[in-house]
PDB file of N, CA and C in Angstrom:
ATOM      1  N   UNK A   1      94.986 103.516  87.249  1.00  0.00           N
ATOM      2  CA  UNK A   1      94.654 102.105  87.191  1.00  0.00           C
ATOM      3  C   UNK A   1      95.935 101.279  87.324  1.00  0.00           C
ATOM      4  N   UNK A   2      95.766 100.544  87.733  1.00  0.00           N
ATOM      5  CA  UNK A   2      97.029  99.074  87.752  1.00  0.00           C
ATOM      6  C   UNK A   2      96.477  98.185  86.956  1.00  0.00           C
ATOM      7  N   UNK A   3      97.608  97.684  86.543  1.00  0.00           N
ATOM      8  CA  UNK A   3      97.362  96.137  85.971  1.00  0.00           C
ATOM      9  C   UNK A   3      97.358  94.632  86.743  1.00  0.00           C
ATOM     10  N   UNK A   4      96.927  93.953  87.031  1.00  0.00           N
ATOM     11  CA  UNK A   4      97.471  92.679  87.616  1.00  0.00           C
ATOM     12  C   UNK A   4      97.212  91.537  86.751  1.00  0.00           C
ATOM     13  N   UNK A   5      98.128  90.420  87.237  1.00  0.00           N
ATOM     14  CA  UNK A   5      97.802  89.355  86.229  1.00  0.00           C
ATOM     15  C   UNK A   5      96.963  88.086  87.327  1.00  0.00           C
ATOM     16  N   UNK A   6      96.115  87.575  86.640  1.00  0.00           N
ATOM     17  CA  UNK A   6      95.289  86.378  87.449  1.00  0.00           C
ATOM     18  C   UNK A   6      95.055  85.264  86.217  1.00  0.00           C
ATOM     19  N   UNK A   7      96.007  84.000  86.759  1.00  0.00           N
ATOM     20  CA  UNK A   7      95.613  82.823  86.146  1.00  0.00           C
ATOM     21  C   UNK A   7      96.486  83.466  84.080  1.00  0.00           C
ATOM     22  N   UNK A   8      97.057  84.235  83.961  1.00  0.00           N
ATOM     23  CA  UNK A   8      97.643  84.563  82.490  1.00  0.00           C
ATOM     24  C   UNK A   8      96.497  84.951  82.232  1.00  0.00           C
ATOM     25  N   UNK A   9      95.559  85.698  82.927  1.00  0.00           N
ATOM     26  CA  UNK A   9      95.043  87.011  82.489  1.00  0.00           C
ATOM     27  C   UNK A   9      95.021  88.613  82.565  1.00  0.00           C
ATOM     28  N   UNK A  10      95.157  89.527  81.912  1.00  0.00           N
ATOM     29  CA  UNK A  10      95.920  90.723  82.629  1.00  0.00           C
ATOM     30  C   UNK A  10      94.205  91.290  83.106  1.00  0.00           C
ATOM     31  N   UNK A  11      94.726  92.197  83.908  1.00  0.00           N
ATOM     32  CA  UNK A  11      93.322  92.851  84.461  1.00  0.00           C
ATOM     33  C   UNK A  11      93.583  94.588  84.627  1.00  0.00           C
ATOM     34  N   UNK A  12      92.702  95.319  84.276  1.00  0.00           N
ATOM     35  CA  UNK A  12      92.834  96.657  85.163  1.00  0.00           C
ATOM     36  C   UNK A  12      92.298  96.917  85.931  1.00  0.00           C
ATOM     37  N   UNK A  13      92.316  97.071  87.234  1.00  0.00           N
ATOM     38  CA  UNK A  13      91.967  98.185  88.360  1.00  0.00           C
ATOM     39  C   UNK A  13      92.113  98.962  89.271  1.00  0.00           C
ATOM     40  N   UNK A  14      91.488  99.001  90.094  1.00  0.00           N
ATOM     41  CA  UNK A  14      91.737 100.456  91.092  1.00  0.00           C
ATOM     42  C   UNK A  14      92.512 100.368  92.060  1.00  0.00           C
ATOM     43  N   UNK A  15      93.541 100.857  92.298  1.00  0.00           N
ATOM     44  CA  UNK A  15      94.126 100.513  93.430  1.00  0.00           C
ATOM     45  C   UNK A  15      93.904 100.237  94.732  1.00  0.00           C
ATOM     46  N   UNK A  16      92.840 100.803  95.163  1.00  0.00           N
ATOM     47  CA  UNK A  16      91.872  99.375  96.230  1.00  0.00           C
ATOM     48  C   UNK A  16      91.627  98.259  96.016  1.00  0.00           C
ATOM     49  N   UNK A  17      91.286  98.138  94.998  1.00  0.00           N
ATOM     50  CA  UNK A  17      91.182  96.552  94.703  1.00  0.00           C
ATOM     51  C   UNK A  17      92.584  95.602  94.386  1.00  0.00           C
ATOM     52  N   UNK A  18      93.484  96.374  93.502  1.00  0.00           N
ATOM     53  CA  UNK A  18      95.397  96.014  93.800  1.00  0.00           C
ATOM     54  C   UNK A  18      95.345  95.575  95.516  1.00  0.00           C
ATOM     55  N   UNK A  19      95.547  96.669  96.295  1.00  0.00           N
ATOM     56  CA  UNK A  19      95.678  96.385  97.285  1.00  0.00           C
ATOM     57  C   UNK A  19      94.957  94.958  98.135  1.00  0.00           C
ATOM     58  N   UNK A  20      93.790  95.461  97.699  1.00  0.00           N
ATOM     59  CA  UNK A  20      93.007  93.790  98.285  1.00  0.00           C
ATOM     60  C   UNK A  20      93.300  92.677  97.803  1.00  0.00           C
ATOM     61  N   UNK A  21      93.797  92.690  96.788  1.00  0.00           N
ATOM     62  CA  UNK A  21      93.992  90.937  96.366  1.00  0.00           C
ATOM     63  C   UNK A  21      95.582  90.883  96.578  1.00  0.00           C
ATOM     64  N   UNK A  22      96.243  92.119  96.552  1.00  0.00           N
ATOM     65  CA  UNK A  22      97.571  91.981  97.585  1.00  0.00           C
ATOM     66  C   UNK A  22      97.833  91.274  98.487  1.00  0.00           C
ATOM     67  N   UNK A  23      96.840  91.676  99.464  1.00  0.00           N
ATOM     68  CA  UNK A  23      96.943  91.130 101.223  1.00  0.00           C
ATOM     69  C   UNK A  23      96.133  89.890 101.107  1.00  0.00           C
ATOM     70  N   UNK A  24      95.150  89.521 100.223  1.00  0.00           N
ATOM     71  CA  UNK A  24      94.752  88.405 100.110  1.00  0.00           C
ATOM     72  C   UNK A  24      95.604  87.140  99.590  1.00  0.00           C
ATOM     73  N   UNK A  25      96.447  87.027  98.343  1.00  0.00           N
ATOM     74  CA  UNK A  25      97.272  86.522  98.488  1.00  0.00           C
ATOM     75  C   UNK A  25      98.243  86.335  99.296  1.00  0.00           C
ATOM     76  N   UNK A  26      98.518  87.469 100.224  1.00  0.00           N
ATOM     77  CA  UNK A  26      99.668  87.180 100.985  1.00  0.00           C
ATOM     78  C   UNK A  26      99.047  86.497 102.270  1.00  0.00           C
ATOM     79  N   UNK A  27      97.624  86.910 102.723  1.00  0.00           N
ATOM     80  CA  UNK A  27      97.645  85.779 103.689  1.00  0.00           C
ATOM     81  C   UNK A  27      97.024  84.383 103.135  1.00  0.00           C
ATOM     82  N   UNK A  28      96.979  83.765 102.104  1.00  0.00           N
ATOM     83  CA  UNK A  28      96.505  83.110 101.283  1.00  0.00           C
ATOM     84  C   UNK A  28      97.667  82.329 101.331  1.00  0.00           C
ATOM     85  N   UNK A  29      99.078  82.937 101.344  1.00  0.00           N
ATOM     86  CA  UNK A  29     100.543  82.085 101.075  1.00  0.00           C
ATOM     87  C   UNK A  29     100.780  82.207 102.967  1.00  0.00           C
ATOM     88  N   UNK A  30     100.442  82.301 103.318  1.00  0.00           N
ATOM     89  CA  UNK A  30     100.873  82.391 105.062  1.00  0.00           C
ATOM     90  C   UNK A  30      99.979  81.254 105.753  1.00  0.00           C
ATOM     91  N   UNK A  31      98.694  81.504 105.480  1.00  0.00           N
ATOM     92  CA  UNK A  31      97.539  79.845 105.591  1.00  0.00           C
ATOM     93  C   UNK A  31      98.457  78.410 104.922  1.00  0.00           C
ATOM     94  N   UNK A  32      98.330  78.851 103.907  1.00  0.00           N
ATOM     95  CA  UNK A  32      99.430  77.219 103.396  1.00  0.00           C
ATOM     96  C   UNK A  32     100.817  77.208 104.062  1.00  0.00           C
ATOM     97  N   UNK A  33     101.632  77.891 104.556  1.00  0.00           N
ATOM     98  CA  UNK A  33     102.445  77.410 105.083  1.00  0.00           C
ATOM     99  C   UNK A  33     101.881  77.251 105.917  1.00  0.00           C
ATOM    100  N   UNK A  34     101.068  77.964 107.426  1.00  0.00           N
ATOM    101  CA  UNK A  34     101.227  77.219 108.419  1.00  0.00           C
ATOM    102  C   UNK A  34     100.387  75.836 108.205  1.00  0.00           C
ATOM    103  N   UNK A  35      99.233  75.402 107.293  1.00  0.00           N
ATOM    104  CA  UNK A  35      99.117  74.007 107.156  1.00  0.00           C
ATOM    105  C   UNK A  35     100.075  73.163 106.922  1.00  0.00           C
ATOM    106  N   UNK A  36     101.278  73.711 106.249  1.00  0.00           N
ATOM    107  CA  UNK A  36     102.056  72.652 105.618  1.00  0.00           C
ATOM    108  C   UNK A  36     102.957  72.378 107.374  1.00  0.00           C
ATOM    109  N   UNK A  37     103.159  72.996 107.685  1.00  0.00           N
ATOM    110  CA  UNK A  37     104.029  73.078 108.983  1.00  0.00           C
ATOM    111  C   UNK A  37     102.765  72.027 109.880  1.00  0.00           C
ATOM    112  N   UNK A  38     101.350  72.470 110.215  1.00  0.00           N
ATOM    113  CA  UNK A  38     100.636  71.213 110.818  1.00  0.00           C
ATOM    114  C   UNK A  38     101.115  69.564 110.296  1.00  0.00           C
ATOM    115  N   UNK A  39     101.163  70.016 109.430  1.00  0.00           N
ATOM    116  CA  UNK A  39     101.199  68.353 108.595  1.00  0.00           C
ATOM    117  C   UNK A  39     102.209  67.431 109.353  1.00  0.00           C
ATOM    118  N   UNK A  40     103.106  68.412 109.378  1.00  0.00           N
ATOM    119  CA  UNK A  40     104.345  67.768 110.421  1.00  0.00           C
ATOM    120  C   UNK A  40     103.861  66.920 111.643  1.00  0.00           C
ATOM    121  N   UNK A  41     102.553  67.713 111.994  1.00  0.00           N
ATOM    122  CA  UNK A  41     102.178  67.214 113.337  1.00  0.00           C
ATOM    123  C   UNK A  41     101.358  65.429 113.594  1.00  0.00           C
ATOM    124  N   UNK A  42     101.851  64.968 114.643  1.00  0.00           N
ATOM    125  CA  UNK A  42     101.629  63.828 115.102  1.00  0.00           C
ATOM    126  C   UNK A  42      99.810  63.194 114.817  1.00  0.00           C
ATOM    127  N   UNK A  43      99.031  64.472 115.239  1.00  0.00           N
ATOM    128  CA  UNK A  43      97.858  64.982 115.170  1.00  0.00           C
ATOM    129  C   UNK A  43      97.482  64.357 114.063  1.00  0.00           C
ATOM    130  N   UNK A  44      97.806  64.882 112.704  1.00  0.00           N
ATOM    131  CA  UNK A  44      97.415  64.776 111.660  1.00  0.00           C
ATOM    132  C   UNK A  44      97.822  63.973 110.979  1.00  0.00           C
ATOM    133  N   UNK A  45      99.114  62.941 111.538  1.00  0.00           N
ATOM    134  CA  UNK A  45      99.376  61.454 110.720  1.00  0.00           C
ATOM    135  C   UNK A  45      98.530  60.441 110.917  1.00  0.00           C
ATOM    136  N   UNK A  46      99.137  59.413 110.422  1.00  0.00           N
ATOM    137  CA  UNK A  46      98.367  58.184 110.488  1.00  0.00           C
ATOM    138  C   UNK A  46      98.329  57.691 111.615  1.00  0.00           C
ATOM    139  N   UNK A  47      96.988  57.589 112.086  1.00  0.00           N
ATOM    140  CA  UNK A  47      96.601  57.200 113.606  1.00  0.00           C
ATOM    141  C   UNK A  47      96.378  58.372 114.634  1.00  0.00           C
ATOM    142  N   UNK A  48      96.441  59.707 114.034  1.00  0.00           N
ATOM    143  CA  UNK A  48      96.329  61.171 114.430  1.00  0.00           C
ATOM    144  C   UNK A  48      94.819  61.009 114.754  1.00  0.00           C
ATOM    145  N   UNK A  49      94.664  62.039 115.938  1.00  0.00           N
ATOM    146  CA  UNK A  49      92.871  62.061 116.426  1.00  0.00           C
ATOM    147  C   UNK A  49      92.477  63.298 115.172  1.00  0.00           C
ATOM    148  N   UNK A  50      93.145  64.058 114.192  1.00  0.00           N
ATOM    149  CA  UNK A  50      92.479  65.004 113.232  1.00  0.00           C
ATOM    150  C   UNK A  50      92.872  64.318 111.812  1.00  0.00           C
ATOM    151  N   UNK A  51      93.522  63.287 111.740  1.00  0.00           N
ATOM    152  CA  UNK A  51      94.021  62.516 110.287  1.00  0.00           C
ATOM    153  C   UNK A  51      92.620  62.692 109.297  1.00  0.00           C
ATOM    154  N   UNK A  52      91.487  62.300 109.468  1.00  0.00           N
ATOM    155  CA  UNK A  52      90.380  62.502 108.599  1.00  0.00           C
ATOM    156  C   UNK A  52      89.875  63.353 108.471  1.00  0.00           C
ATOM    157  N   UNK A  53      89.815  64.557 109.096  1.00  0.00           N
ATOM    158  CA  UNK A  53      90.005  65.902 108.537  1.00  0.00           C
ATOM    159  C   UNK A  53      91.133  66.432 107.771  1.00  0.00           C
ATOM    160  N   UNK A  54      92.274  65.779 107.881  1.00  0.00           N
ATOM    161  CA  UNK A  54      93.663  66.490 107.387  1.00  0.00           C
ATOM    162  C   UNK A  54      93.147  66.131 105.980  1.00  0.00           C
ATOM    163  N   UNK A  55      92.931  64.399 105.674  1.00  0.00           N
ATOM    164  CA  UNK A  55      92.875  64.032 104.202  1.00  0.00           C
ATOM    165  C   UNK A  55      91.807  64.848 103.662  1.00  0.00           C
ATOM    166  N   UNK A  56      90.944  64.752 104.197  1.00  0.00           N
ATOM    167  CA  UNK A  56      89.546  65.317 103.436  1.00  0.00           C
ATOM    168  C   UNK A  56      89.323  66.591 103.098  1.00  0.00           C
ATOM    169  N   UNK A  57      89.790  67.776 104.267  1.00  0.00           N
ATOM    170  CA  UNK A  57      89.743  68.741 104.041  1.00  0.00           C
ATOM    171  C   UNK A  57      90.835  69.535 103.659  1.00  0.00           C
ATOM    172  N   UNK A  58      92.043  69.552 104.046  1.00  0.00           N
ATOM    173  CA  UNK A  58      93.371  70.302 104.144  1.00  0.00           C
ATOM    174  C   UNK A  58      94.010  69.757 103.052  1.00  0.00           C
ATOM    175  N   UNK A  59      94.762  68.384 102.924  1.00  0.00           N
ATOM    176  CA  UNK A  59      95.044  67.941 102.186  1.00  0.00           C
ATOM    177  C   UNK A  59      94.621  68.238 100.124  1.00  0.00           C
ATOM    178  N   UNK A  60      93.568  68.110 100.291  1.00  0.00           N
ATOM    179  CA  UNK A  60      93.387  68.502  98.860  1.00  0.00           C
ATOM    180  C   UNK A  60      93.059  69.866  98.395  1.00  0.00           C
ATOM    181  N   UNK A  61      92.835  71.142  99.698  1.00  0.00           N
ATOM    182  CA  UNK A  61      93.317  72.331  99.277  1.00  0.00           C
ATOM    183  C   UNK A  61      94.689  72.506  99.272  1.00  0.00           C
ATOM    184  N   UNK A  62      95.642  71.728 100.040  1.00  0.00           N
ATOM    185  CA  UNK A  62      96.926  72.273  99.242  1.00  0.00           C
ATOM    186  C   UNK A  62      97.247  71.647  98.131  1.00  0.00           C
ATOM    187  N   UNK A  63      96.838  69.859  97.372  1.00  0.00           N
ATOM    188  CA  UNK A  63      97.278  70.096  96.371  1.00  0.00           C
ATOM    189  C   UNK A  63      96.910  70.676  95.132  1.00  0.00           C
ATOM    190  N   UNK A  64      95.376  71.446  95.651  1.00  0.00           N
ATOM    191  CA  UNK A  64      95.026  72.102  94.809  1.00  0.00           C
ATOM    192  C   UNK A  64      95.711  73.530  94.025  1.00  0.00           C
ATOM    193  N   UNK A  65      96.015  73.942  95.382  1.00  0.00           N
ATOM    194  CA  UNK A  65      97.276  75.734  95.418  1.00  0.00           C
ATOM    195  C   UNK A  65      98.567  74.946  95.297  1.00  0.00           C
ATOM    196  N   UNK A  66      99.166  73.659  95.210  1.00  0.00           N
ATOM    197  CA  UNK A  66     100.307  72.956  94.516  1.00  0.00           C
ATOM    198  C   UNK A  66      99.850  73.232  92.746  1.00  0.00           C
ATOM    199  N   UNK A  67      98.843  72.609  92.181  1.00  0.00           N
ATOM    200  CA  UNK A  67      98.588  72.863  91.060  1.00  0.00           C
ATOM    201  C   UNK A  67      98.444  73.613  89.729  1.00  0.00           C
ATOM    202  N   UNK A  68      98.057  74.944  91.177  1.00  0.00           N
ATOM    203  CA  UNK A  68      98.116  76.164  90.789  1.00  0.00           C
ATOM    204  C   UNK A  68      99.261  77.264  90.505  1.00  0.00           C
ATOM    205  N   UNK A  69     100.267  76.456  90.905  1.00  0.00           N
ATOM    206  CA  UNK A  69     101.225  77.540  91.081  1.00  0.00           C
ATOM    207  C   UNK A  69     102.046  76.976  89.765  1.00  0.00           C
TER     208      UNK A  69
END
């Protein structure tokens, strides 16, 4: 068994499941950067043809995983 910690809780399990929330976090931290890198884009500022998707949708999942960390 492994241990992992989620949220300052410890957990035991199987190392398939270690592994899966492994690669899930890691592409979990690879999605937020490349959003944060969109943000940069012209696209998604003010007066951007995707700006009301950026606020509505993107925007408050990252400051949500800001919150979280």
């Amino acid at each position: 068994m492994y241990k992992i910690e989620i949220d300052g809780t410890d957990y035991e399990v199987v190392p398939e499941v270690a592994a899966l929330l492994q690669a899930v976090s890691e592409e979990r931290d690879e999605m937020r950067e490349a959003l944060i890198w969109c943000g940069g884009c012209t696209v998604f500022g003010p007066g951007g043809q995707a700006r009301e998707g950026w606020i509505r949708i993107v925007q408050p999942l990252l400051e949500l995983e800001k919150q979280q960390k």
